[in-house]
Protein backbone atom coordinates (compact mmCIF):
# COMPACT_ATOMS: atom_id res chain seq x y z
CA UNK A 1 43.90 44.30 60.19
CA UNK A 2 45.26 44.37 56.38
CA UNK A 3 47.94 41.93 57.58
CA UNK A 4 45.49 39.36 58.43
CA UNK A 5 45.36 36.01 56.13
CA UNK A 6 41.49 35.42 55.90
CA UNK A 7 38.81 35.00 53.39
CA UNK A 8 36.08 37.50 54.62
CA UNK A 9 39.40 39.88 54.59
CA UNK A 10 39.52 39.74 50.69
CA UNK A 11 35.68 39.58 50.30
CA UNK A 12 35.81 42.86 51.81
CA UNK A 13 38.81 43.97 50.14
CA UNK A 14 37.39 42.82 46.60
CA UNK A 15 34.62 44.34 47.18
CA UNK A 16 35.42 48.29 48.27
CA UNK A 17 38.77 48.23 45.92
CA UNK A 18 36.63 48.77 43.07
CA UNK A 19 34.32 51.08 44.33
CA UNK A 20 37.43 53.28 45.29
CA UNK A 21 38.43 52.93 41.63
CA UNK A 22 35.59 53.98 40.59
CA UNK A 23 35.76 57.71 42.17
CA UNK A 24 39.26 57.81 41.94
CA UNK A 25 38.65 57.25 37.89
CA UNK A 26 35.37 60.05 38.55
CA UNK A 27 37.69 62.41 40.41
CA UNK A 28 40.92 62.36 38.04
CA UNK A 29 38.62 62.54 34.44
CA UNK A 30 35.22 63.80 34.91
CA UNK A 31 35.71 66.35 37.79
CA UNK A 32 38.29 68.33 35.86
CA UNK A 33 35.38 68.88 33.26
CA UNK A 34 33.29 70.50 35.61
CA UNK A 35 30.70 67.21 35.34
CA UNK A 36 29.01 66.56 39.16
CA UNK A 37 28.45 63.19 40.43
CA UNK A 38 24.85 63.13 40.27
CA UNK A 39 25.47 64.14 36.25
CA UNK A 40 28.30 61.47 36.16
CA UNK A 41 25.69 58.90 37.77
CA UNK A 42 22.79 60.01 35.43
CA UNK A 43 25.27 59.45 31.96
CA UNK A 44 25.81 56.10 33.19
CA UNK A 45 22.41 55.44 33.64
CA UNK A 46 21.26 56.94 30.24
CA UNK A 47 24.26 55.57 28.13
CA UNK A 48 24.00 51.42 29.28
CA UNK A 49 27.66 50.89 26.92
CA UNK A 50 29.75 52.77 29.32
CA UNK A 51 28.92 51.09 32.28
CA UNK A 52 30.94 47.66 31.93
CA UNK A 53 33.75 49.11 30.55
CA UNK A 54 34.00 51.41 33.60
CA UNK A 55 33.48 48.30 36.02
CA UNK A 56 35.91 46.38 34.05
CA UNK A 57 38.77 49.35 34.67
CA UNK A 58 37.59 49.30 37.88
CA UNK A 59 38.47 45.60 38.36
CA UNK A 60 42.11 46.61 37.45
CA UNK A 61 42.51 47.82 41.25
CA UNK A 62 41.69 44.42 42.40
CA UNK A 63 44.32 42.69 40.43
CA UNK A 64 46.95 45.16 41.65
CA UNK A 65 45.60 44.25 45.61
CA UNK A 66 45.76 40.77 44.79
CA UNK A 67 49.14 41.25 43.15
CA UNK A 68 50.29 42.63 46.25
CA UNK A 69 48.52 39.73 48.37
CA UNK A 70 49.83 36.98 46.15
CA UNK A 71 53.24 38.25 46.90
CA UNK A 72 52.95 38.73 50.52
CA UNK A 73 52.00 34.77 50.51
CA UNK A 74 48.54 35.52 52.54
CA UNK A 75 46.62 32.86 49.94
CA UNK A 76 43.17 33.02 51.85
CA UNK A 77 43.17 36.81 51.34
CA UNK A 78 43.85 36.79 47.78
CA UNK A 79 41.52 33.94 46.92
CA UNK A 80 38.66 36.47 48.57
CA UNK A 81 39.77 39.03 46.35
CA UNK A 82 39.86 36.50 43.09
CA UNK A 83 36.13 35.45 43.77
CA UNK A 84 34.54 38.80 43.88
CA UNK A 85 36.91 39.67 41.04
CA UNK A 86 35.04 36.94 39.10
CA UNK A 87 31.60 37.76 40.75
CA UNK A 88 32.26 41.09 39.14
CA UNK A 89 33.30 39.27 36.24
CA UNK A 90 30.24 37.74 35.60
CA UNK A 91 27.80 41.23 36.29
CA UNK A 92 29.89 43.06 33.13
CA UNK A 93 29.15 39.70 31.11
CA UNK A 94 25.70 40.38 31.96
CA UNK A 95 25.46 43.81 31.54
CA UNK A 96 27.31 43.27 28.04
CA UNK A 97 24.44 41.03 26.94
CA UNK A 98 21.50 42.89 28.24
């Protein structure tokens, strides 16, 4: 399936890649603490700063995938990936003005 050149493909990819991130980053610095992930989910709530920087290293995942799609010359894949990257883009510009 991963070897498959289309767009929904890197929708899809661009999509979960990040939310892996995301408790991959949970699971490798607030774990260790001792912090839960309903705490972890409740200090992003309360503290509204930390949120779009943790989205943003988040987003770092996708560039590796697309890296790695780019190079494998599947274009439609990768251009998926690129436009949720810049969907996501556009939420931490929000979230940084709000």
């Amino acid at each position: 399936m991963l070897k498959q050149d289309k767009l929904s493909l890197g929708i899809l990819l661009g999509l979960l890649t990040p939310g892996i991130a995301f408790f991959l980053y949970y699971l490798g610095v607030f774990m260790p603490r001792g912090q839960h992930l309903n705490e972890f989910f409740l200090m992003l709530k309360n503290n509204k700063q930390v949120l779009p920087k943790l989205i943003s290293i988040c987003l770092l995942a996708n560039g590796i995938v697309f890296y790695l799609y780019t190079r494998k010359r599947r274009d439609l894949t990768a251009r998926g990936i690129f436009l949720v990257t810049m969907l996501y883009a556009i939420v931490i510009l929000l979230l940084k003005i709000i």
